[in-house]
PDB file of N, CA and C in Angstrom:
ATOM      1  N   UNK A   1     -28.932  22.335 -16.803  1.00  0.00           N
ATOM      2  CA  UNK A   1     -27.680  21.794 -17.275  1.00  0.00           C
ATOM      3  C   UNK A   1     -26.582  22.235 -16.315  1.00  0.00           C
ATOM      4  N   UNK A   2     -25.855  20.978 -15.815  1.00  0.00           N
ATOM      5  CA  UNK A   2     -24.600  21.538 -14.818  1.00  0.00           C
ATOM      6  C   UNK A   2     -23.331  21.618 -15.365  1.00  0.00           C
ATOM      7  N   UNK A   3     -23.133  21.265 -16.858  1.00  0.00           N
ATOM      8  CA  UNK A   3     -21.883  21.692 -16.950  1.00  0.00           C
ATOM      9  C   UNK A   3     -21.428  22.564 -18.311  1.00  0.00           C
ATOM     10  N   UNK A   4     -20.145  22.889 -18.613  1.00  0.00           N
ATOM     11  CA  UNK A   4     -20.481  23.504 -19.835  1.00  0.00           C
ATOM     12  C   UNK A   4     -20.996  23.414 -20.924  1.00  0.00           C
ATOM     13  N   UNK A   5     -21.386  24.578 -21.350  1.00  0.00           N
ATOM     14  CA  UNK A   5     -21.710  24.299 -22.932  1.00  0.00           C
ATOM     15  C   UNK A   5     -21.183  23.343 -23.800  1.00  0.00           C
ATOM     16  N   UNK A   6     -21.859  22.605 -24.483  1.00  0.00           N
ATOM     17  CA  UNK A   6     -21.381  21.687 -25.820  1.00  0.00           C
ATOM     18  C   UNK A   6     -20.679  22.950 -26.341  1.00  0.00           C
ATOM     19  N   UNK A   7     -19.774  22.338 -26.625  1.00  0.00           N
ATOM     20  CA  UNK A   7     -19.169  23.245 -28.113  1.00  0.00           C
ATOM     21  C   UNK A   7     -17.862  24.369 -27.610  1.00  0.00           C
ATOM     22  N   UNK A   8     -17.763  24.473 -26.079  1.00  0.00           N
ATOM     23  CA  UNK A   8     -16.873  25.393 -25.711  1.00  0.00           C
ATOM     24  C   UNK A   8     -16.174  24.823 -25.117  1.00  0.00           C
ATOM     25  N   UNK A   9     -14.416  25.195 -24.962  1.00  0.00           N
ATOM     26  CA  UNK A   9     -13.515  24.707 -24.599  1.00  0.00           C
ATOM     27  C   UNK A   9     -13.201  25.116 -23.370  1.00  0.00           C
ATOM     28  N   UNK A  10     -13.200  24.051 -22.363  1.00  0.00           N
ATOM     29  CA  UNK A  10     -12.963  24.374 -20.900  1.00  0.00           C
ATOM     30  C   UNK A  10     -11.542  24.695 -20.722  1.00  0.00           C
ATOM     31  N   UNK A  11     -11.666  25.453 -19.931  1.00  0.00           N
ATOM     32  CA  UNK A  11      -9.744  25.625 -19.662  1.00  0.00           C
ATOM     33  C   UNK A  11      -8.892  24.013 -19.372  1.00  0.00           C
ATOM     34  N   UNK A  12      -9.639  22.827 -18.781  1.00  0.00           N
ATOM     35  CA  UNK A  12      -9.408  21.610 -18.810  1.00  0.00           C
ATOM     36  C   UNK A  12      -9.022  21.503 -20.345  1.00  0.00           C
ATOM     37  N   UNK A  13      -9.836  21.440 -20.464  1.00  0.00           N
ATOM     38  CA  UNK A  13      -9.649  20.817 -22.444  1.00  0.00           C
ATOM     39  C   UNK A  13      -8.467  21.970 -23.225  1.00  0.00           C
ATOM     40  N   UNK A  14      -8.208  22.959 -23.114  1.00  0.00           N
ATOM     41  CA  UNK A  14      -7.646  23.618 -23.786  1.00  0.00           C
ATOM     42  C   UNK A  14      -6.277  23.914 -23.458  1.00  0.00           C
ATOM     43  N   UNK A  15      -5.713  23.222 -21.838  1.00  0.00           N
ATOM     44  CA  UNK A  15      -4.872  22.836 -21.449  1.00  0.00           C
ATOM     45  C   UNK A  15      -4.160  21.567 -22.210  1.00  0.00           C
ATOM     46  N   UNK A  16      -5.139  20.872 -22.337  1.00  0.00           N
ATOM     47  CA  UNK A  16      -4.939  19.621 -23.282  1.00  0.00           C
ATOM     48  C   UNK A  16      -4.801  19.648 -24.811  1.00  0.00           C
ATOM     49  N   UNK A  17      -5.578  21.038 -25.050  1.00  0.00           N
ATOM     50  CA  UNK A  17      -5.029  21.057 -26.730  1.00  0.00           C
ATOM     51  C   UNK A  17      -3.446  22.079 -26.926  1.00  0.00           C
ATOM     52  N   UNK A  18      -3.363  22.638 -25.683  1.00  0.00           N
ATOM     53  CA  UNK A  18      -2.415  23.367 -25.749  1.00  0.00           C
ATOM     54  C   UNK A  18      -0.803  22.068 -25.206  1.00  0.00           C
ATOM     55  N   UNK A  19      -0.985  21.051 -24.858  1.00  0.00           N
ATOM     56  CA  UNK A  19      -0.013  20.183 -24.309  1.00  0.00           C
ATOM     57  C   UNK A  19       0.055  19.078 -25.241  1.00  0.00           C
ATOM     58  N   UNK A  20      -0.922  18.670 -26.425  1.00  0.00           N
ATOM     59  CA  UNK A  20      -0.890  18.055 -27.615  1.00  0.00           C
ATOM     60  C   UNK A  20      -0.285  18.719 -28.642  1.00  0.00           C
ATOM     61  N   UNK A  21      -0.724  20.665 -28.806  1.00  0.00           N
ATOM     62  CA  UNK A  21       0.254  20.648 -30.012  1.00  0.00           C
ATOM     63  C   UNK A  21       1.693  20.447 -29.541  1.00  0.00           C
ATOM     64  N   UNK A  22       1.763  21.240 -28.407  1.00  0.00           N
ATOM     65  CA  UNK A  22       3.642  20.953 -27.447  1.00  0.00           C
ATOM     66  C   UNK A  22       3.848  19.371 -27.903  1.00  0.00           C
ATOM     67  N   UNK A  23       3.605  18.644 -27.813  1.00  0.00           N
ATOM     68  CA  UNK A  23       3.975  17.525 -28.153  1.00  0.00           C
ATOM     69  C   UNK A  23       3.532  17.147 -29.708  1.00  0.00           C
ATOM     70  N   UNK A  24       3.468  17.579 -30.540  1.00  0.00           N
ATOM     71  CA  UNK A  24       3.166  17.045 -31.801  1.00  0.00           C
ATOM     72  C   UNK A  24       4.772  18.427 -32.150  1.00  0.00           C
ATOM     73  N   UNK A  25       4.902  19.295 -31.740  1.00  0.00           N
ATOM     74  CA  UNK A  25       5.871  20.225 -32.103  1.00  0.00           C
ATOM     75  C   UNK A  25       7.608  19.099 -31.584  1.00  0.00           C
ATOM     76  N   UNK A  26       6.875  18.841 -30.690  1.00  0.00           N
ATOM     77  CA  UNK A  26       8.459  17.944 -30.025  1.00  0.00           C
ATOM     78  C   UNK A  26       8.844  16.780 -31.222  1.00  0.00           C
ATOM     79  N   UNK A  27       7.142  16.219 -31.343  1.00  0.00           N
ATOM     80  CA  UNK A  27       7.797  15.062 -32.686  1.00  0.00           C
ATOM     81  C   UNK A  27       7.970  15.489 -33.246  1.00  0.00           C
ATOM     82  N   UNK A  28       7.747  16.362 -34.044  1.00  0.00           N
ATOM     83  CA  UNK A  28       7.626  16.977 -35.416  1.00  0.00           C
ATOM     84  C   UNK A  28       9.614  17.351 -35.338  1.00  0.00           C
ATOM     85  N   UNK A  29       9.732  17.986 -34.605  1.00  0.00           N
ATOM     86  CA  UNK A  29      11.154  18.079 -34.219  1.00  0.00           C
ATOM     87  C   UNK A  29      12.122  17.161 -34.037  1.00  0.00           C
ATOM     88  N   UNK A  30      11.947  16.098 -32.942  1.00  0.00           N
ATOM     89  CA  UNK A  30      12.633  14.715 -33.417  1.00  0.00           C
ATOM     90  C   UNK A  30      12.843  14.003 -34.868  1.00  0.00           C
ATOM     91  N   UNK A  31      11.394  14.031 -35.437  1.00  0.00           N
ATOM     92  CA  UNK A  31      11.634  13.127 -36.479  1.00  0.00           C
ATOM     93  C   UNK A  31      12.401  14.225 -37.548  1.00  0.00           C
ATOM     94  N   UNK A  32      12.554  15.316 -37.009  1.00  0.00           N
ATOM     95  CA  UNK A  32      13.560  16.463 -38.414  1.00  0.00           C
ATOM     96  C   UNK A  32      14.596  15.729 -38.160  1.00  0.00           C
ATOM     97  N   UNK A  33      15.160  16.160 -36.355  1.00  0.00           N
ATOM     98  CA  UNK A  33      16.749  15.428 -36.044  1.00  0.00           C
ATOM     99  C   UNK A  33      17.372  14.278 -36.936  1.00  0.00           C
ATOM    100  N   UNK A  34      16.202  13.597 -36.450  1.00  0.00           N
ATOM    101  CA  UNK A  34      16.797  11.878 -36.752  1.00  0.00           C
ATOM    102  C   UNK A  34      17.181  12.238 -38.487  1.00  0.00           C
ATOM    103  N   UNK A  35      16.031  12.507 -39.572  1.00  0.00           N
ATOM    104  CA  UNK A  35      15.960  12.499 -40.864  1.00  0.00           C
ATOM    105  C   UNK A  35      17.120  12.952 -41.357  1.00  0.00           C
ATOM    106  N   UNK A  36      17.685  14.378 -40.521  1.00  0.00           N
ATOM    107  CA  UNK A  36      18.770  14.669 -40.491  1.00  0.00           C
ATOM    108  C   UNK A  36      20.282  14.413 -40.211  1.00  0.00           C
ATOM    109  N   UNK A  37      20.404  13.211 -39.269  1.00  0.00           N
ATOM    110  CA  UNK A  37      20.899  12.417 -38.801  1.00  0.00           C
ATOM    111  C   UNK A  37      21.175  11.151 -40.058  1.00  0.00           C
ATOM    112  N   UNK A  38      20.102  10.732 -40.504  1.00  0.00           N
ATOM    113  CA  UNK A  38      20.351   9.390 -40.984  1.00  0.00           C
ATOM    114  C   UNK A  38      20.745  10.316 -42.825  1.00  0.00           C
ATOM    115  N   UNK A  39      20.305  11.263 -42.844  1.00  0.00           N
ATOM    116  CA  UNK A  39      20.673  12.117 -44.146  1.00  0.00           C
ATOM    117  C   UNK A  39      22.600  11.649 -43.707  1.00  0.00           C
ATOM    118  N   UNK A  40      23.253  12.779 -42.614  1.00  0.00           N
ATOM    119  CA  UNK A  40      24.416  12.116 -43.052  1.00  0.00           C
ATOM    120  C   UNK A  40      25.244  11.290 -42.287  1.00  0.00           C
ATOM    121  N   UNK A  41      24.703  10.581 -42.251  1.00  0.00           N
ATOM    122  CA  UNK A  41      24.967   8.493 -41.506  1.00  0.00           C
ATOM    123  C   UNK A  41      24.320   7.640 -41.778  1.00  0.00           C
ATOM    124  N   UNK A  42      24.115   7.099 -43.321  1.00  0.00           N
ATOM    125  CA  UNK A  42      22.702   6.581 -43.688  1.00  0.00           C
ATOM    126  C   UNK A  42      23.530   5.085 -43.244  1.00  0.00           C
ATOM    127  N   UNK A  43      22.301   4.301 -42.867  1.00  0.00           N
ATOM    128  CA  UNK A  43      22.949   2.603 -43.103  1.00  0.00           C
ATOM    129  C   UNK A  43      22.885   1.774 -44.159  1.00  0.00           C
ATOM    130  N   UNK A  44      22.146   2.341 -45.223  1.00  0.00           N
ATOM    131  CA  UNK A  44      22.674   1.531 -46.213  1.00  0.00           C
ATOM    132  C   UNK A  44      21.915   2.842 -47.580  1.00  0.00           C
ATOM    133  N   UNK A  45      21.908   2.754 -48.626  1.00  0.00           N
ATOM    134  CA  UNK A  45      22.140   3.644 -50.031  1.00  0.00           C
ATOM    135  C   UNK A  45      20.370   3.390 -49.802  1.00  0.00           C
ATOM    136  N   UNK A  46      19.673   2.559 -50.054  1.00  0.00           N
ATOM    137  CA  UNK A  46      18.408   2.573 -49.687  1.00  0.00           C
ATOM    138  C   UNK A  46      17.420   3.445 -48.918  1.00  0.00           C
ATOM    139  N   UNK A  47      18.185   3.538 -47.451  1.00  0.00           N
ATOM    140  CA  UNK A  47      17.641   4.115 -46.418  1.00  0.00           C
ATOM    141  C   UNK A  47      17.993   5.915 -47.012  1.00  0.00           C
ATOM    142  N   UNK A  48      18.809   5.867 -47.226  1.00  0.00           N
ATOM    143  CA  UNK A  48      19.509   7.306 -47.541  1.00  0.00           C
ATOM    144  C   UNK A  48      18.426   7.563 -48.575  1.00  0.00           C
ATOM    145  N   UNK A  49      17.985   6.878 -49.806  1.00  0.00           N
ATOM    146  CA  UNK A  49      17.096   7.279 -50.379  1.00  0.00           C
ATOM    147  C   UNK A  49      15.487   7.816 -49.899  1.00  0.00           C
ATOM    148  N   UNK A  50      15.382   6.686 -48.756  1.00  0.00           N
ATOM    149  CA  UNK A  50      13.885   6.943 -48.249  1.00  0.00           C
ATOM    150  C   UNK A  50      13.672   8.129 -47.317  1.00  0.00           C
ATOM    151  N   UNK A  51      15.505   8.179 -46.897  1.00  0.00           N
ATOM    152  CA  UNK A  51      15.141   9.823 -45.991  1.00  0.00           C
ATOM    153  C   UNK A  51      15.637  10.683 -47.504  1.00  0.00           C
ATOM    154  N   UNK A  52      15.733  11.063 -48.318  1.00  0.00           N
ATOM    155  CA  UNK A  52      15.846  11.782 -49.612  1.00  0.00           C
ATOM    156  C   UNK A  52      14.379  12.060 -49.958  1.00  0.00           C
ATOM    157  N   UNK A  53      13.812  11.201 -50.024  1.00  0.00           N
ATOM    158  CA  UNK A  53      12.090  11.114 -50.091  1.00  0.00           C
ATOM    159  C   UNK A  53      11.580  12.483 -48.979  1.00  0.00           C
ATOM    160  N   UNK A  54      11.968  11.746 -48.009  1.00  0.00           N
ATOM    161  CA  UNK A  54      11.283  12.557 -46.834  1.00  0.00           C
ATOM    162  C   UNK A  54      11.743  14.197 -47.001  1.00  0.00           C
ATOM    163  N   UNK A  55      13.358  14.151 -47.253  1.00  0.00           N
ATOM    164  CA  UNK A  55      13.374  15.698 -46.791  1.00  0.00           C
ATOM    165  C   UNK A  55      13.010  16.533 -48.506  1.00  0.00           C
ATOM    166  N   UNK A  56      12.671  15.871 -49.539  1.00  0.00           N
ATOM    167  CA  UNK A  56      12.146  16.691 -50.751  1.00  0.00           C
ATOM    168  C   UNK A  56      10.812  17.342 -49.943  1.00  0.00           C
ATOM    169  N   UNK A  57       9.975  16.396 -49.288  1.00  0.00           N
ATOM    170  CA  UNK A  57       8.252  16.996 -48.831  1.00  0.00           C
ATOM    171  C   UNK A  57       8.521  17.401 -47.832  1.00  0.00           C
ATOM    172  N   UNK A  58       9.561  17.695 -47.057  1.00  0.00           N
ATOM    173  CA  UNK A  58       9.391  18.180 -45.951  1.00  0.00           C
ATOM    174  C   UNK A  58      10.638  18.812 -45.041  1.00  0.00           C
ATOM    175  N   UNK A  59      11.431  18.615 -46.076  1.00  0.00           N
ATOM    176  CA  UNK A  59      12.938  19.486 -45.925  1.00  0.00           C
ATOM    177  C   UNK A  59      12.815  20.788 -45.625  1.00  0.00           C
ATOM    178  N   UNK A  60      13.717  21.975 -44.974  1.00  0.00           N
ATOM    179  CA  UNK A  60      13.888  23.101 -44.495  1.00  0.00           C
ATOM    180  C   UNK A  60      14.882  23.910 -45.302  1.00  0.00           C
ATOM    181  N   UNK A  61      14.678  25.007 -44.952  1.00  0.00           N
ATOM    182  CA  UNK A  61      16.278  25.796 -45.790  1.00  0.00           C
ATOM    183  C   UNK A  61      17.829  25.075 -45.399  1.00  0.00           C
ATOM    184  N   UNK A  62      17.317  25.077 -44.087  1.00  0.00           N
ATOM    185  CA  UNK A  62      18.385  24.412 -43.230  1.00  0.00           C
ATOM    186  C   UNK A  62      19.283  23.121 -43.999  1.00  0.00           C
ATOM    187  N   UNK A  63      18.205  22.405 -44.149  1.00  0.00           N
ATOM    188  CA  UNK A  63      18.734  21.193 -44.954  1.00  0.00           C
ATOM    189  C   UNK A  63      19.294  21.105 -46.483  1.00  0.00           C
ATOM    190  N   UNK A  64      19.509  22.372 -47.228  1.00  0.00           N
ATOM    191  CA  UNK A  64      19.904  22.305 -48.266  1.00  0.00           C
ATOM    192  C   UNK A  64      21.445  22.135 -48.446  1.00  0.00           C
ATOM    193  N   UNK A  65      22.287  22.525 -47.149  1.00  0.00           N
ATOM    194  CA  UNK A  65      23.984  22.755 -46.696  1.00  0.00           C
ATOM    195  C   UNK A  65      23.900  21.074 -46.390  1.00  0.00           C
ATOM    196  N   UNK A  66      23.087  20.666 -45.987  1.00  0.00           N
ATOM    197  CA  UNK A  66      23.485  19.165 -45.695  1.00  0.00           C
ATOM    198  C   UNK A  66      23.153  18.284 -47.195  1.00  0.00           C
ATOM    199  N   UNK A  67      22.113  19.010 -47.616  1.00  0.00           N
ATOM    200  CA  UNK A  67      22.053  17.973 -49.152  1.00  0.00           C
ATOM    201  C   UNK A  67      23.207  17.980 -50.072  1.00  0.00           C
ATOM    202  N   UNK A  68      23.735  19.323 -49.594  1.00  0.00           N
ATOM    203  CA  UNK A  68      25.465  19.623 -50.961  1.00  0.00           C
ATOM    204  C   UNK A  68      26.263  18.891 -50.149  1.00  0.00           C
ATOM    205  N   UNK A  69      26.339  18.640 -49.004  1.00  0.00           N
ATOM    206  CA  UNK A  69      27.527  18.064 -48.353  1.00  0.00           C
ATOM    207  C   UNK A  69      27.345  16.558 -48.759  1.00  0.00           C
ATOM    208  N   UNK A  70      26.480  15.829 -48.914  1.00  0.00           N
ATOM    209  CA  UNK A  70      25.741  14.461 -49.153  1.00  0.00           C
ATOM    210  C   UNK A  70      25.609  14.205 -50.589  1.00  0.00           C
ATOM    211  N   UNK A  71      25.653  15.521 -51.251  1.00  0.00           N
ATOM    212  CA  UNK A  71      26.119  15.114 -52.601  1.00  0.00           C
ATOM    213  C   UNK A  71      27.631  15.163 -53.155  1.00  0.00           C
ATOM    214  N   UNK A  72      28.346  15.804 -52.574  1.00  0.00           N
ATOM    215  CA  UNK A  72      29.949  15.364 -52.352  1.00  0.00           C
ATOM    216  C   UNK A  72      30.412  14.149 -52.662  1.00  0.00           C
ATOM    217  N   UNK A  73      29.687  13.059 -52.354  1.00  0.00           N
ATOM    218  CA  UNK A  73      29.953  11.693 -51.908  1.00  0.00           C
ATOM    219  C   UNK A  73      29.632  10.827 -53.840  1.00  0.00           C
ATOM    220  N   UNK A  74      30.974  10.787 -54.306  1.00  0.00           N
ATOM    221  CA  UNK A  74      30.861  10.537 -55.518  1.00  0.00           C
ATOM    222  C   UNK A  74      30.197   8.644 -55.418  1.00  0.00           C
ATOM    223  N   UNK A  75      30.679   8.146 -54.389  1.00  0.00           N
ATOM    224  CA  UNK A  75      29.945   6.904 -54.472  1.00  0.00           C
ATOM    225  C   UNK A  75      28.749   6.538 -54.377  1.00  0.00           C
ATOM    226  N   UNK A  76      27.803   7.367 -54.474  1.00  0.00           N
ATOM    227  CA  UNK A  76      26.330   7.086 -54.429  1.00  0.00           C
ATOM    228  C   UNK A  76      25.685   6.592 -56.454  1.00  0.00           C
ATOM    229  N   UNK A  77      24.545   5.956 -56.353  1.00  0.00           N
ATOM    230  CA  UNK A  77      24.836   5.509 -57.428  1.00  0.00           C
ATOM    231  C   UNK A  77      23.843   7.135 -58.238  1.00  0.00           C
ATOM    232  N   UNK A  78      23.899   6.952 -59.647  1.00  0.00           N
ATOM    233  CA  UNK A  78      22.988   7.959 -60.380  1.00  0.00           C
ATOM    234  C   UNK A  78      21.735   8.316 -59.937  1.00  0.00           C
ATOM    235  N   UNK A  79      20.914   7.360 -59.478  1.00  0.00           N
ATOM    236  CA  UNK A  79      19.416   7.242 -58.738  1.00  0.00           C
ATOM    237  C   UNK A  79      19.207   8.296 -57.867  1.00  0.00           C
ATOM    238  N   UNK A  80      20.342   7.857 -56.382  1.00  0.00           N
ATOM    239  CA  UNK A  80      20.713   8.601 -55.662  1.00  0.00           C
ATOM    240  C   UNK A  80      20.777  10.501 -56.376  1.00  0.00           C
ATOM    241  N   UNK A  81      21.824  10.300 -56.510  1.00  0.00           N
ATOM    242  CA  UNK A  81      22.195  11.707 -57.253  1.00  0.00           C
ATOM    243  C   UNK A  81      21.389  12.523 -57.510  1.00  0.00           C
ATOM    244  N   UNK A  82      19.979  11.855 -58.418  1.00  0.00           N
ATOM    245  CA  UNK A  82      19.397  12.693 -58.858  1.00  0.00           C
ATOM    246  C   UNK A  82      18.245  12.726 -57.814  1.00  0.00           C
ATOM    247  N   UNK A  83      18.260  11.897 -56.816  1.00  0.00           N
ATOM    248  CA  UNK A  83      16.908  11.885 -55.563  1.00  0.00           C
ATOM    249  C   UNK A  83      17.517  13.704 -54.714  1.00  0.00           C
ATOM    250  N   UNK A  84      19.401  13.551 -54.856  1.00  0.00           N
ATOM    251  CA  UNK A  84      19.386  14.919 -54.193  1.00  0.00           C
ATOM    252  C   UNK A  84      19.197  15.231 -54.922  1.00  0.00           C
ATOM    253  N   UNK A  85      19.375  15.747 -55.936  1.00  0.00           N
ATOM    254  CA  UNK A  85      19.231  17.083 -56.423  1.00  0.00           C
ATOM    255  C   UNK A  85      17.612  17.542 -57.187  1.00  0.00           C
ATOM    256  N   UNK A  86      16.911  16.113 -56.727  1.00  0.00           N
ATOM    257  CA  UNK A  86      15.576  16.568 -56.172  1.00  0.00           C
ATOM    258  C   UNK A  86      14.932  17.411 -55.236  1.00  0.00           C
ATOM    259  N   UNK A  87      15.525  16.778 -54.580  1.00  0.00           N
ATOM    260  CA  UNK A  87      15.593  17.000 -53.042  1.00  0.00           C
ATOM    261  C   UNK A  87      15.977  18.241 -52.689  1.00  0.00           C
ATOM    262  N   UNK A  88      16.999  18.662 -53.314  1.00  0.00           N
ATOM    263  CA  UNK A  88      17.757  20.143 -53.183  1.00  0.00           C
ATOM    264  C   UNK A  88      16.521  21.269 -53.926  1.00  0.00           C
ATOM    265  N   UNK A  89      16.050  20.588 -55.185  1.00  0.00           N
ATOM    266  CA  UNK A  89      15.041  21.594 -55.754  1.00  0.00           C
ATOM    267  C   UNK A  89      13.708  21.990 -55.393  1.00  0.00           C
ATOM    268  N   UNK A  90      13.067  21.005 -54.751  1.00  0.00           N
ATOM    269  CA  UNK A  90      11.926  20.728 -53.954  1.00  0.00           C
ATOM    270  C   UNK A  90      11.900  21.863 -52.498  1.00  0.00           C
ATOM    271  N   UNK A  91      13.005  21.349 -51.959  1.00  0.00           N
ATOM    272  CA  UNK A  91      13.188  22.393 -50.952  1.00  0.00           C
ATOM    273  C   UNK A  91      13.356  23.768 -51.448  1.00  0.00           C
ATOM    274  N   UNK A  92      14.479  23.725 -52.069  1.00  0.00           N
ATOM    275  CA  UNK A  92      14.048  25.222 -52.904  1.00  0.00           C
ATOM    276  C   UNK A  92      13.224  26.440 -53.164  1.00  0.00           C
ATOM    277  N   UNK A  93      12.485  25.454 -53.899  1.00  0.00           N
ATOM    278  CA  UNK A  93      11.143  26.324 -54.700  1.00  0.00           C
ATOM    279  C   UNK A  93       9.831  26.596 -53.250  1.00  0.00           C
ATOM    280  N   UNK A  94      10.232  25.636 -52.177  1.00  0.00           N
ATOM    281  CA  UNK A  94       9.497  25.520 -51.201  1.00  0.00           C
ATOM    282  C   UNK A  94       9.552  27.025 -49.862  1.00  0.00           C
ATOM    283  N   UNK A  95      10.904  26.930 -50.207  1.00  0.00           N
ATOM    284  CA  UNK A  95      11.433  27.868 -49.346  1.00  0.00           C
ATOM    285  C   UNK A  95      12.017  29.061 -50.266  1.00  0.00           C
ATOM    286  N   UNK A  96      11.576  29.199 -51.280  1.00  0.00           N
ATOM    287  CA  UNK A  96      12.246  30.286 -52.081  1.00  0.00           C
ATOM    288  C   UNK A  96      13.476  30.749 -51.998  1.00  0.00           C
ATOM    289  N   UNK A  97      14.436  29.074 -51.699  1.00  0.00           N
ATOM    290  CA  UNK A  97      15.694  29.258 -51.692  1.00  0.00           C
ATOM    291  C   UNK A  97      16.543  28.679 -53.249  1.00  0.00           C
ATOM    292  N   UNK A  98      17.149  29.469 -54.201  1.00  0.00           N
ATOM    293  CA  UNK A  98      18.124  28.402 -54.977  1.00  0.00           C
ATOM    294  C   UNK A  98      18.512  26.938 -54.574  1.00  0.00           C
TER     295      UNK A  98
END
């Protein structure tokens, strides 16, 4: 047999798993930005809901100062309202933050 073992990771290959997570860390990071972004600049009450969705499963501590600031906004309808303060609790209990 001339080349490596089945089953062991060549420094080739592990270069490559090491430059896939780097890049799954970069998206993973973009798509926070943006979520965060369209959290407070939504284009329409809809969209604002579907990133409300997103940051309950996957929101940060970080994002709880932006959910009070976004609930400020007395014109959102009841739905809304209570998607933050979903959203606010979810993260919460997630991050063992109030």
């Amino acid at each position: 047999m001339t080349g490596p073992k089945q089953g062991r990771v060549t420094s080739a290959k592990r270069i490559d798993l090491e430059t896939r997570e780097r890049l799954i860390e970069v998206r993973n990071f973009a798509e926070m930005s943006q979520r965060r972004l369209d959290l407070l600049n939504p284009s329409s009450e809809q969209h604002l809901r579907a990133t409300l969705w997103w940051m309950a499963e996957r929101g940060e501590k970080e994002d709880l100062e932006l959910l009070r600031k976004v609930s400020e906004n007395n014109s959102y309808s009841e739905k809304t309202k209570e998607l933050i303060k979903t959203a606010e609790h979810k993260i919460g209990d997630r991050t063992k933050n109030p």
